[in-house]
PDB file of N, CA and C in Angstrom:
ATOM      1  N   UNK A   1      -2.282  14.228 -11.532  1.00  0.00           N
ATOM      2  CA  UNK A   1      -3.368  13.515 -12.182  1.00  0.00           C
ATOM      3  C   UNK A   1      -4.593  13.518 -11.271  1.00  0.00           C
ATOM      4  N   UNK A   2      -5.524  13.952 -11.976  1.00  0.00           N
ATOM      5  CA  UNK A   2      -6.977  14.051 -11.011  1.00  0.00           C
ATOM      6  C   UNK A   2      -7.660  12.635 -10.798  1.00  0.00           C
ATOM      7  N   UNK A   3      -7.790  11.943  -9.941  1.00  0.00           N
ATOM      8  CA  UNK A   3      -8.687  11.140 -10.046  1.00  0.00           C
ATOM      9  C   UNK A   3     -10.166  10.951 -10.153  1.00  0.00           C
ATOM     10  N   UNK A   4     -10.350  10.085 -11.234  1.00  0.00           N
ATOM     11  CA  UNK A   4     -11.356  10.138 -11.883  1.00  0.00           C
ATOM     12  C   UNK A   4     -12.048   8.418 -12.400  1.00  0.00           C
ATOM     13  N   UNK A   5     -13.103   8.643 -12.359  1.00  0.00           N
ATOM     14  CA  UNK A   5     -13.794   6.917 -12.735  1.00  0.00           C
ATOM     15  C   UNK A   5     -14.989   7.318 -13.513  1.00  0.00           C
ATOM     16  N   UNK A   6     -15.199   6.375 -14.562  1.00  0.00           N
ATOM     17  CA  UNK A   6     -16.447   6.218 -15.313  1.00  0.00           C
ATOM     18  C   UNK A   6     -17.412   5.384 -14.426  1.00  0.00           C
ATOM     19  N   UNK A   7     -19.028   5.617 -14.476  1.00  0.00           N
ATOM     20  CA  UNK A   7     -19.862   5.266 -13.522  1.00  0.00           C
ATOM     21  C   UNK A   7     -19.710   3.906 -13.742  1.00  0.00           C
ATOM     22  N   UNK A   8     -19.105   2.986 -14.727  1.00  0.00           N
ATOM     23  CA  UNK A   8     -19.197   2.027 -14.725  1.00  0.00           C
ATOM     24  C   UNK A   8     -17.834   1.028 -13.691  1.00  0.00           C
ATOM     25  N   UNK A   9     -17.044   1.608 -13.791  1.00  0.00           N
ATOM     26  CA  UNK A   9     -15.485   1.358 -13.281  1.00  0.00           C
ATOM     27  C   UNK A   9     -15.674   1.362 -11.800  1.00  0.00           C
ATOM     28  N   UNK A  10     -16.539   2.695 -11.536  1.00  0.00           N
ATOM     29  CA  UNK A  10     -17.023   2.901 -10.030  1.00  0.00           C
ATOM     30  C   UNK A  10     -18.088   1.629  -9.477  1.00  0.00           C
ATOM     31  N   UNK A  11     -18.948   1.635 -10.241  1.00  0.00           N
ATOM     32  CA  UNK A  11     -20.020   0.301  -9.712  1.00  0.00           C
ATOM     33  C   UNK A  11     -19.198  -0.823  -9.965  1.00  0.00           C
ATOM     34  N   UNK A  12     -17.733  -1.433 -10.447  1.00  0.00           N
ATOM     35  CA  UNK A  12     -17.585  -2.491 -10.515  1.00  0.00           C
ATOM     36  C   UNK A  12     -16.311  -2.597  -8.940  1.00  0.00           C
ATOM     37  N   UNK A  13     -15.846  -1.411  -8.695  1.00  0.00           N
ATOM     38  CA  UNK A  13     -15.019  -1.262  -7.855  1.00  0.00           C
ATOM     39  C   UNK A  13     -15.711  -1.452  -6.621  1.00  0.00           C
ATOM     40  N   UNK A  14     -17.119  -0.960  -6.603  1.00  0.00           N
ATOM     41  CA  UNK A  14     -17.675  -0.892  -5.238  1.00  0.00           C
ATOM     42  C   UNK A  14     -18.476  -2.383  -4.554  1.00  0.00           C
ATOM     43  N   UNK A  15     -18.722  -3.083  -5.896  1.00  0.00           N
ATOM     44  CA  UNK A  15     -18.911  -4.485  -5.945  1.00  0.00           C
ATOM     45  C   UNK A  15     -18.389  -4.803  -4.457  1.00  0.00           C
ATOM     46  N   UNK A  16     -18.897  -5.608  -3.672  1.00  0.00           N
ATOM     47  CA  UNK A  16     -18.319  -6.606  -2.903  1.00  0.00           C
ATOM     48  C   UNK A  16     -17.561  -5.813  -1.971  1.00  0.00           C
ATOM     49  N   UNK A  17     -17.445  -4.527  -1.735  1.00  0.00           N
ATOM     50  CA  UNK A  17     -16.747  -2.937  -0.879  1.00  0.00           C
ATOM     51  C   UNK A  17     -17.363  -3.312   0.457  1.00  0.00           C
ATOM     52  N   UNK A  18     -17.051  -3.349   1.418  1.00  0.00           N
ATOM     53  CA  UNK A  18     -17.747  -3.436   2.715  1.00  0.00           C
ATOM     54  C   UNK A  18     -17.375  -2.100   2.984  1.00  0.00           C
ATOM     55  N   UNK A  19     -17.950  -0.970   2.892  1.00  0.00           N
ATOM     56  CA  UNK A  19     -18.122   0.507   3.180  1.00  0.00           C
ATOM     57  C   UNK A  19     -20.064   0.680   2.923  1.00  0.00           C
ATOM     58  N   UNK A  20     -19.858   1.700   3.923  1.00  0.00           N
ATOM     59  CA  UNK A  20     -21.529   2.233   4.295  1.00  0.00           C
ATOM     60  C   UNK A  20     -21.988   2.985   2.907  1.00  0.00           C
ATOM     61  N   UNK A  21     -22.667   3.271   3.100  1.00  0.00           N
ATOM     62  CA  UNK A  21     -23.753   4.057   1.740  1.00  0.00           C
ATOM     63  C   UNK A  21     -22.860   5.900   1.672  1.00  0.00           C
ATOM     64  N   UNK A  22     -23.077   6.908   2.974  1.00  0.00           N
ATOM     65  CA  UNK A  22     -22.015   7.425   2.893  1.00  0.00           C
ATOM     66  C   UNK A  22     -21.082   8.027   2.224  1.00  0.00           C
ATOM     67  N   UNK A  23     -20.502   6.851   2.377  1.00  0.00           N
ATOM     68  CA  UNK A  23     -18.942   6.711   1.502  1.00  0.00           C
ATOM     69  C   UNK A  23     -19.310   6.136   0.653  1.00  0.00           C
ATOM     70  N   UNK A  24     -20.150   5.965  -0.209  1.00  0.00           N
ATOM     71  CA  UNK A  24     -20.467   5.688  -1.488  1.00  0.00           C
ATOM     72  C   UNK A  24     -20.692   6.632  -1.791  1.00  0.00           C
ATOM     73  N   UNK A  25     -21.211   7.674  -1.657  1.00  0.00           N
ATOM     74  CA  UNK A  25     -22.192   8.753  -2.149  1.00  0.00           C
ATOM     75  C   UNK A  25     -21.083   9.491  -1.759  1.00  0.00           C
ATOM     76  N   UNK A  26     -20.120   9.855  -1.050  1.00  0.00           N
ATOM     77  CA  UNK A  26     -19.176  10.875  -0.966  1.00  0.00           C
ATOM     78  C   UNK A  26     -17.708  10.547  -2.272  1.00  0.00           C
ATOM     79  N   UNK A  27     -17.797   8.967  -2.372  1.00  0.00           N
ATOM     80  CA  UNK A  27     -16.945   8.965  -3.587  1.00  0.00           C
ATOM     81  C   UNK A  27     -17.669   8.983  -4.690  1.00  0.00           C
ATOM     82  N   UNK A  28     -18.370   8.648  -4.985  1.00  0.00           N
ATOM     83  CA  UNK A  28     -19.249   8.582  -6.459  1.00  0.00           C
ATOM     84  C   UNK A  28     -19.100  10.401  -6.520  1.00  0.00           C
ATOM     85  N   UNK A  29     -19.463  10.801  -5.762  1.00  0.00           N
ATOM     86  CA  UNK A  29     -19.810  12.624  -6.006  1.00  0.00           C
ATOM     87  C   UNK A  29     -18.192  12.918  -6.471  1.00  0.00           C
ATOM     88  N   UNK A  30     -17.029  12.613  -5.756  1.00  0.00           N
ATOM     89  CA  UNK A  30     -15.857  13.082  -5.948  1.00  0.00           C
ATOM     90  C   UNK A  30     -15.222  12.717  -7.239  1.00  0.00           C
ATOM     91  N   UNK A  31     -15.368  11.076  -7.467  1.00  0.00           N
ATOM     92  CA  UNK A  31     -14.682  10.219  -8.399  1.00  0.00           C
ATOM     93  C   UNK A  31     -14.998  10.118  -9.725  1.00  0.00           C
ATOM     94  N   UNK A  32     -17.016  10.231  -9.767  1.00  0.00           N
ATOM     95  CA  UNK A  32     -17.252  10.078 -10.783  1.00  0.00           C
ATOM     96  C   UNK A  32     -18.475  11.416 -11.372  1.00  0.00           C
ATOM     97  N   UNK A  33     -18.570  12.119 -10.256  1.00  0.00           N
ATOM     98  CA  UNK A  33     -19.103  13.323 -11.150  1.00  0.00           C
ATOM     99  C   UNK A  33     -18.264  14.946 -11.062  1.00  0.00           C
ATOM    100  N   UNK A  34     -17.215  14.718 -10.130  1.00  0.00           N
ATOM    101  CA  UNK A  34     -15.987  15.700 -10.338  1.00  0.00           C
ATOM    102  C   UNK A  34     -16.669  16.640  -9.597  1.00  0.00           C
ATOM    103  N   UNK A  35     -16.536  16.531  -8.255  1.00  0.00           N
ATOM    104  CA  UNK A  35     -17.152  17.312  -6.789  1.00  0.00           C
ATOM    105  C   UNK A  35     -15.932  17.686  -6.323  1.00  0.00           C
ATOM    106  N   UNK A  36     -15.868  18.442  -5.709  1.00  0.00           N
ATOM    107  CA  UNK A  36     -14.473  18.674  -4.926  1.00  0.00           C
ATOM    108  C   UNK A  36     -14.969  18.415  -3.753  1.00  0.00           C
ATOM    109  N   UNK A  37     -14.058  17.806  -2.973  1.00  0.00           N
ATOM    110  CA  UNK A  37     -13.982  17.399  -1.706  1.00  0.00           C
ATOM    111  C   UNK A  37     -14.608  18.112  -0.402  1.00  0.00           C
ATOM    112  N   UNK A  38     -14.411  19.524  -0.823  1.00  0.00           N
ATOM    113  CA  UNK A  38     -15.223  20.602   0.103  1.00  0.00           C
ATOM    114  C   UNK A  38     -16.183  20.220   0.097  1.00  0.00           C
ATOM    115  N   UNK A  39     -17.306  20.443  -0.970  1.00  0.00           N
ATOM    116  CA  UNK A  39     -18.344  19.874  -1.141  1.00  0.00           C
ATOM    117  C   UNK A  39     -19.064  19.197   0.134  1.00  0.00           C
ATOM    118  N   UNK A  40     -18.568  18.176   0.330  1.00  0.00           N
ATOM    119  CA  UNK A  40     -19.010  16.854   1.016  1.00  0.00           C
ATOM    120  C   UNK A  40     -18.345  17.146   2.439  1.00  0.00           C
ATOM    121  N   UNK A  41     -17.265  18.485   2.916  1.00  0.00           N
ATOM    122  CA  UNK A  41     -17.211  18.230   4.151  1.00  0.00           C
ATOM    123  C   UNK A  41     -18.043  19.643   4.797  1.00  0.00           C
ATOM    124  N   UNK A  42     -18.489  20.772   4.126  1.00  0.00           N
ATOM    125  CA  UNK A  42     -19.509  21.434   3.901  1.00  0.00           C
ATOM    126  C   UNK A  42     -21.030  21.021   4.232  1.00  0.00           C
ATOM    127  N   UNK A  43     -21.410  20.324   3.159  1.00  0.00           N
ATOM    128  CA  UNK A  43     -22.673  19.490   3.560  1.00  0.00           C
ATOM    129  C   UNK A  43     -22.661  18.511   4.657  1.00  0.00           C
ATOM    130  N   UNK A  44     -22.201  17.854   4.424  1.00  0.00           N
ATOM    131  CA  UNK A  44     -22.060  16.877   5.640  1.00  0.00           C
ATOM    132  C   UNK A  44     -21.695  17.042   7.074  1.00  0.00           C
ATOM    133  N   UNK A  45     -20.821  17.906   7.104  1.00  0.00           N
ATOM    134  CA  UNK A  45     -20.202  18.548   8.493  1.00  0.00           C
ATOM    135  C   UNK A  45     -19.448  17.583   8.866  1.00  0.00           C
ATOM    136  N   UNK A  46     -18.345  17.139   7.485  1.00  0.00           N
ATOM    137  CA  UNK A  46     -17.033  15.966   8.192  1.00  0.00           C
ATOM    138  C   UNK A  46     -15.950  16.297   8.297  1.00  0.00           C
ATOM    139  N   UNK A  47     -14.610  15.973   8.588  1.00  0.00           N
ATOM    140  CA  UNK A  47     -14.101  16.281   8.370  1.00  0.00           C
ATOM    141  C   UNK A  47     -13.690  16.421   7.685  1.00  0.00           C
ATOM    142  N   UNK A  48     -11.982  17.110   6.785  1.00  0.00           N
ATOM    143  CA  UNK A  48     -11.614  17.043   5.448  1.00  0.00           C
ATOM    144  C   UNK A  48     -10.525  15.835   5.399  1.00  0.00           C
ATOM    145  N   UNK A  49     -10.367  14.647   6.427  1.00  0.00           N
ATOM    146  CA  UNK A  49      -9.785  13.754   6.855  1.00  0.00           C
ATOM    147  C   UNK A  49     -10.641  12.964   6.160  1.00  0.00           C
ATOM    148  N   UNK A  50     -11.906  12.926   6.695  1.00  0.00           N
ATOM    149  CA  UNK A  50     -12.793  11.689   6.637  1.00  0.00           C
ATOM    150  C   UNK A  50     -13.385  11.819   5.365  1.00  0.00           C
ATOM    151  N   UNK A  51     -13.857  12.972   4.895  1.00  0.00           N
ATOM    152  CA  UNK A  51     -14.461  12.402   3.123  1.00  0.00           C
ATOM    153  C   UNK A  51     -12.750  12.199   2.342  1.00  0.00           C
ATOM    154  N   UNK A  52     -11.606  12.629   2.545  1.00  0.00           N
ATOM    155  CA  UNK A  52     -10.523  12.234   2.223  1.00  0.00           C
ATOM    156  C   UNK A  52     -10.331  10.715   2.025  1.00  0.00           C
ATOM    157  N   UNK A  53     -10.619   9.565   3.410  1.00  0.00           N
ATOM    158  CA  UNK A  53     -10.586   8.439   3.783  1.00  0.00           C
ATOM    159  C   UNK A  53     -11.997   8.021   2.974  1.00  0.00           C
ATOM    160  N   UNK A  54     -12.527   8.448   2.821  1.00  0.00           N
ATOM    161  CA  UNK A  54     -14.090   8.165   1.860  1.00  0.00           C
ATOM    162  C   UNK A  54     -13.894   7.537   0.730  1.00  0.00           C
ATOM    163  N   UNK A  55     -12.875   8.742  -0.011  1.00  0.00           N
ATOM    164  CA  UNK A  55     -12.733   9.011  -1.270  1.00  0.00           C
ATOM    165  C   UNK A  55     -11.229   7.400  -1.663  1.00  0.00           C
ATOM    166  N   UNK A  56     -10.439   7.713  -0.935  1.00  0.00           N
ATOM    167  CA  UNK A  56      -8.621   7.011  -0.669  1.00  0.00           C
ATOM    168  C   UNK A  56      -9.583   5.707  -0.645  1.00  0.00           C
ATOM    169  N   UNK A  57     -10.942   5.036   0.193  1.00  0.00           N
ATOM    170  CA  UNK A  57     -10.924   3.930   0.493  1.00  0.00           C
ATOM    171  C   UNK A  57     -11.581   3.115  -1.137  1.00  0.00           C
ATOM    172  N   UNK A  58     -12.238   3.523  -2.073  1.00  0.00           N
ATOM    173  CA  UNK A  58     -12.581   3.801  -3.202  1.00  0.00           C
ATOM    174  C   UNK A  58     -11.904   3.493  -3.922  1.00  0.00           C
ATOM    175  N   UNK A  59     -11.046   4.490  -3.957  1.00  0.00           N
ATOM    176  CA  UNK A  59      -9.751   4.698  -5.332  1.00  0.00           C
ATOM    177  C   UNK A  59      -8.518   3.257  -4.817  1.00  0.00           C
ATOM    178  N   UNK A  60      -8.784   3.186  -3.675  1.00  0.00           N
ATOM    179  CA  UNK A  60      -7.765   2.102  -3.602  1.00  0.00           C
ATOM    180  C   UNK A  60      -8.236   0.539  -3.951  1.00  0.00           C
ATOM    181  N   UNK A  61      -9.483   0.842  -3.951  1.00  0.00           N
ATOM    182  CA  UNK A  61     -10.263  -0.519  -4.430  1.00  0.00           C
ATOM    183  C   UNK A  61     -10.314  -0.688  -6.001  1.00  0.00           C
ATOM    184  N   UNK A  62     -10.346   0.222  -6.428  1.00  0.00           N
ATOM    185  CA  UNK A  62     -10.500   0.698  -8.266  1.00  0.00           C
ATOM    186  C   UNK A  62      -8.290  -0.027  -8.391  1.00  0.00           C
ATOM    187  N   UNK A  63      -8.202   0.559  -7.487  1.00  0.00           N
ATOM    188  CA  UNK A  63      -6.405   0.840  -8.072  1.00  0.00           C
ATOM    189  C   UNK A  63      -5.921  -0.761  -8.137  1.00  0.00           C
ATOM    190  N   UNK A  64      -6.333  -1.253  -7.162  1.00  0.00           N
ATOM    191  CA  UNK A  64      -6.125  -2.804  -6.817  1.00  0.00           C
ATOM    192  C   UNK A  64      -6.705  -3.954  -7.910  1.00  0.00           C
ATOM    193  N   UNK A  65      -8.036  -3.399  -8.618  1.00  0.00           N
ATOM    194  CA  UNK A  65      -8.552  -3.893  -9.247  1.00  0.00           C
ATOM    195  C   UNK A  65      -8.053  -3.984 -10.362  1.00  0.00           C
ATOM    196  N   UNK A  66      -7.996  -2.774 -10.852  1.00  0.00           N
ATOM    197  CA  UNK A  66      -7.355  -2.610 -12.114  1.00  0.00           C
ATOM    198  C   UNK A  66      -6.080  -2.443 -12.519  1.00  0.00           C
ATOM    199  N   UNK A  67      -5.554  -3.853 -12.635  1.00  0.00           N
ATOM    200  CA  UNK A  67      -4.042  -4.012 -12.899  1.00  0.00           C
ATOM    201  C   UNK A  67      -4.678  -5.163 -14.616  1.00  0.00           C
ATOM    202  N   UNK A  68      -3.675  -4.256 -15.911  1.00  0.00           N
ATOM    203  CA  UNK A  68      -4.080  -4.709 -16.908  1.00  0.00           C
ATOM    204  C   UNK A  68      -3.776  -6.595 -16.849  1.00  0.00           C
ATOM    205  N   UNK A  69      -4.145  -7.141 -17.993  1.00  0.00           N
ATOM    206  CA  UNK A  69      -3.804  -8.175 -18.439  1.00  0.00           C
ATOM    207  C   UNK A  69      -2.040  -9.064 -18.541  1.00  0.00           C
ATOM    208  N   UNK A  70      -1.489  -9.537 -18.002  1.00  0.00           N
ATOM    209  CA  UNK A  70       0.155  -9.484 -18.070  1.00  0.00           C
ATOM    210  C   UNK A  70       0.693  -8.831 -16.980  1.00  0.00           C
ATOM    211  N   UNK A  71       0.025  -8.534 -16.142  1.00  0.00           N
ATOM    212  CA  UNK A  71       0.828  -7.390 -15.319  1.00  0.00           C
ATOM    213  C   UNK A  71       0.124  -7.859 -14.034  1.00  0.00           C
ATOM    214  N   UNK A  72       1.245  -7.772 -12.826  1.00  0.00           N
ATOM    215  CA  UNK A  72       0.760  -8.271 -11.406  1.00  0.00           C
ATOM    216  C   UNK A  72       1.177  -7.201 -10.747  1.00  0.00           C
ATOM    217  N   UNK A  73       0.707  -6.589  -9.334  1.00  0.00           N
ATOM    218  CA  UNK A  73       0.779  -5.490  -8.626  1.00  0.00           C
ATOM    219  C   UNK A  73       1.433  -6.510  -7.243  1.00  0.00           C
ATOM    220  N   UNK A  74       2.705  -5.957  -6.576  1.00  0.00           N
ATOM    221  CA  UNK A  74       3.964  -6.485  -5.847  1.00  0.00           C
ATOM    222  C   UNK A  74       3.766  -5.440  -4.905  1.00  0.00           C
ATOM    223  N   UNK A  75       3.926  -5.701  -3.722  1.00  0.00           N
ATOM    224  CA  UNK A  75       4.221  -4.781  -2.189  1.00  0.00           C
ATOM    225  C   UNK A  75       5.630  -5.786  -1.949  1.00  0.00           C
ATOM    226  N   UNK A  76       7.032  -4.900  -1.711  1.00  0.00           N
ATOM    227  CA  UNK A  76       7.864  -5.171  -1.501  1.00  0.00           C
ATOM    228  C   UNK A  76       8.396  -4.378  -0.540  1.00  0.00           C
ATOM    229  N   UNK A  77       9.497  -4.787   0.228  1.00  0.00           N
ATOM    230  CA  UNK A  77      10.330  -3.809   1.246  1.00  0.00           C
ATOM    231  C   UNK A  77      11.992  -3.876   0.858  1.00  0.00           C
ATOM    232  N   UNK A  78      12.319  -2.970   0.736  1.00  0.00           N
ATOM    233  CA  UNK A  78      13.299  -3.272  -0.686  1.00  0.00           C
ATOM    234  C   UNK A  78      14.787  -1.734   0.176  1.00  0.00           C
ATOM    235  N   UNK A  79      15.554  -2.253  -0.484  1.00  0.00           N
ATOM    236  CA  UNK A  79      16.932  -1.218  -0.107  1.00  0.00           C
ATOM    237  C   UNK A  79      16.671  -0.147  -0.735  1.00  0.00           C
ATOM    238  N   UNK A  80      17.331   1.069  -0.629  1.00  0.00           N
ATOM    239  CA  UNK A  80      16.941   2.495  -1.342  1.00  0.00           C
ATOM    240  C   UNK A  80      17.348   2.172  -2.905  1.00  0.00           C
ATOM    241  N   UNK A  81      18.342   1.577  -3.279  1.00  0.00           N
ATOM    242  CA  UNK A  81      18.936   1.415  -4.541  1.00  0.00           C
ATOM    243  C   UNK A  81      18.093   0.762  -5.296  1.00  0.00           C
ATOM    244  N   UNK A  82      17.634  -0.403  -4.714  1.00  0.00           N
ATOM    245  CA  UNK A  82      16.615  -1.174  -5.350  1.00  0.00           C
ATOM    246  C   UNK A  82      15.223  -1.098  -5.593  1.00  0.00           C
ATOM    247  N   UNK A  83      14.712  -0.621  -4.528  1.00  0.00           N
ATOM    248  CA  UNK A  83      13.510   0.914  -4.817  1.00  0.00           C
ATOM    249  C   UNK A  83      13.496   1.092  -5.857  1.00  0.00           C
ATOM    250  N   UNK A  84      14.741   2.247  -6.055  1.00  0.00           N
ATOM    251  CA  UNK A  84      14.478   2.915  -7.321  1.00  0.00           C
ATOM    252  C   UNK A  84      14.627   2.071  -8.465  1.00  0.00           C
ATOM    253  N   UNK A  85      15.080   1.143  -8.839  1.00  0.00           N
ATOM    254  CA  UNK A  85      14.868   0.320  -9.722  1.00  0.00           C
ATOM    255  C   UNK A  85      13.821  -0.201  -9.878  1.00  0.00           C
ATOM    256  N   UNK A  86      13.473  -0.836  -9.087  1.00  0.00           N
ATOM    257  CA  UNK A  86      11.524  -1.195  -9.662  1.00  0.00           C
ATOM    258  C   UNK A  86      11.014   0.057  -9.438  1.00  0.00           C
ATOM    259  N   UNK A  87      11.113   1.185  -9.085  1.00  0.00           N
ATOM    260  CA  UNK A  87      10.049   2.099  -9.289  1.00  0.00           C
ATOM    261  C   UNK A  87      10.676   2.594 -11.102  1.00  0.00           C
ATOM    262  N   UNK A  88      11.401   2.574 -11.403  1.00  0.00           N
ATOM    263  CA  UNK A  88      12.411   2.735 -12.867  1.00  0.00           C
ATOM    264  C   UNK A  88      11.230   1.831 -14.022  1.00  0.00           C
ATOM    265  N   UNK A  89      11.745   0.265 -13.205  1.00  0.00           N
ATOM    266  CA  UNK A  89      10.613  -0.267 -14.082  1.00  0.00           C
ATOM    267  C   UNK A  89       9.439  -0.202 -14.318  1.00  0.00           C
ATOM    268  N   UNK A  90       8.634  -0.032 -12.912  1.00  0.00           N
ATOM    269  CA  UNK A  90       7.104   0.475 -12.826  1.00  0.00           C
ATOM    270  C   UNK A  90       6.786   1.821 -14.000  1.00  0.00           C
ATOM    271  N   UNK A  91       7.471   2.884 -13.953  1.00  0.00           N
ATOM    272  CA  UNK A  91       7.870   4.022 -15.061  1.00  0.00           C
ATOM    273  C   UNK A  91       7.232   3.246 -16.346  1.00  0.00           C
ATOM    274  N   UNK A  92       8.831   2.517 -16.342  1.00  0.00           N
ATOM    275  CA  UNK A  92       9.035   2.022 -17.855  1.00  0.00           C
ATOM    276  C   UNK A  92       7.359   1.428 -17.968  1.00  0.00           C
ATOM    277  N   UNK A  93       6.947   0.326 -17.326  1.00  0.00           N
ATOM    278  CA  UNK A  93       5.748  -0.310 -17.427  1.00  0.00           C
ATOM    279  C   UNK A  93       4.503   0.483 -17.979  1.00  0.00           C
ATOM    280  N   UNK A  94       4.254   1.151 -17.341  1.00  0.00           N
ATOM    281  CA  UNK A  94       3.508   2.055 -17.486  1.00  0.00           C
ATOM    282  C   UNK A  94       3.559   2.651 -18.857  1.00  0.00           C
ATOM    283  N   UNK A  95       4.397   3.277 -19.545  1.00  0.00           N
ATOM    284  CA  UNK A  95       4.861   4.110 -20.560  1.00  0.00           C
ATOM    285  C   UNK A  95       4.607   2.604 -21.719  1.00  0.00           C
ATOM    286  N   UNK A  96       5.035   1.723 -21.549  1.00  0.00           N
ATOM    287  CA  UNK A  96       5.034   0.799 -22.446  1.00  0.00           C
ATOM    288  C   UNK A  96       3.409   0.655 -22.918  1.00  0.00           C
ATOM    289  N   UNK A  97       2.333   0.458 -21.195  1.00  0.00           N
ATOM    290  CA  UNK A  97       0.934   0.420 -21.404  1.00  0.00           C
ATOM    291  C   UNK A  97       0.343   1.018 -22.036  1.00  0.00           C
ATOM    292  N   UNK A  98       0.881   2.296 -22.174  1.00  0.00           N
ATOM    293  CA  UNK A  98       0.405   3.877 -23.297  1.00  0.00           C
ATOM    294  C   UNK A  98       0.133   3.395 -24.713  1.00  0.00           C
ATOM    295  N   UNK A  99       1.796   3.185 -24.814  1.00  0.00           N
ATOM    296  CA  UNK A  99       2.013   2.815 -26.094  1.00  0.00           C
ATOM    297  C   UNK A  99       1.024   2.448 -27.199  1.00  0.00           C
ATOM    298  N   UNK A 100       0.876   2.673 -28.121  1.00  0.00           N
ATOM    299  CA  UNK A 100      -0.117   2.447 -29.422  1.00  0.00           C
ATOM    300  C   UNK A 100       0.894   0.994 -29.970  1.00  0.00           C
ATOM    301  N   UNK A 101      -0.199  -0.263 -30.228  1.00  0.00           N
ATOM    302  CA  UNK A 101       0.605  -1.050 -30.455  1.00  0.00           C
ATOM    303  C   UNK A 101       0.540  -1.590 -32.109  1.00  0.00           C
ATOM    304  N   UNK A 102       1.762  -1.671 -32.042  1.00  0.00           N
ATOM    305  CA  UNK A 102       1.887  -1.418 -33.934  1.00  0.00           C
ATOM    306  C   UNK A 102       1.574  -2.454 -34.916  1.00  0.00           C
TER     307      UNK A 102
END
């Protein structure tokens, strides 16, 4: 899945972001007008680490944000067996969110 944001999703994610201008302008180019990453370490002369960390610091702010209505986002440290069970449910969750509701 490519990641991707509407300019609006992006300005609400970056809200309140303590990141430099930069890394605004290196994710907005990646996230929301579909730049490839070269791009920005090309021009810029960065690394492919750092507009990477540009882009990751962004999408993780969008990802955090946007957890639907009913639904809470959990960091757990969990046994291998049990892992896979909430990652089972996370699946299921997800697939349910798709869903067209009848």
């Amino acid at each position: 899945m490519k990641k991707r944001l509407t300019e609006a999703q992006f300005q609400a994610c970056i809200k309140g972001l303590d990141v430099g201008q930069q890394t605004i302008e290196i994710a907005r180019g990646v996230l929301v007008l579909g730049q490839p990453q070269a791009t920005f370490i090309t021009s810029l002369g960065l690394t492919k680490g750092a507009v990477s960390q540009a882009v990751s610091r962004v999408w993780t702010a969008f990802s955090s944000k946007n957890v639907p209505q009913g639904y809470e986002r959990v960091s757990a440290v969990l046994p291998e067996h049990q892992a896979f069970i909430v990652r089972k449910w996370a699946e299921d969750a997800a697939t349910k969110k798709k869903e067209p509701k009848k």
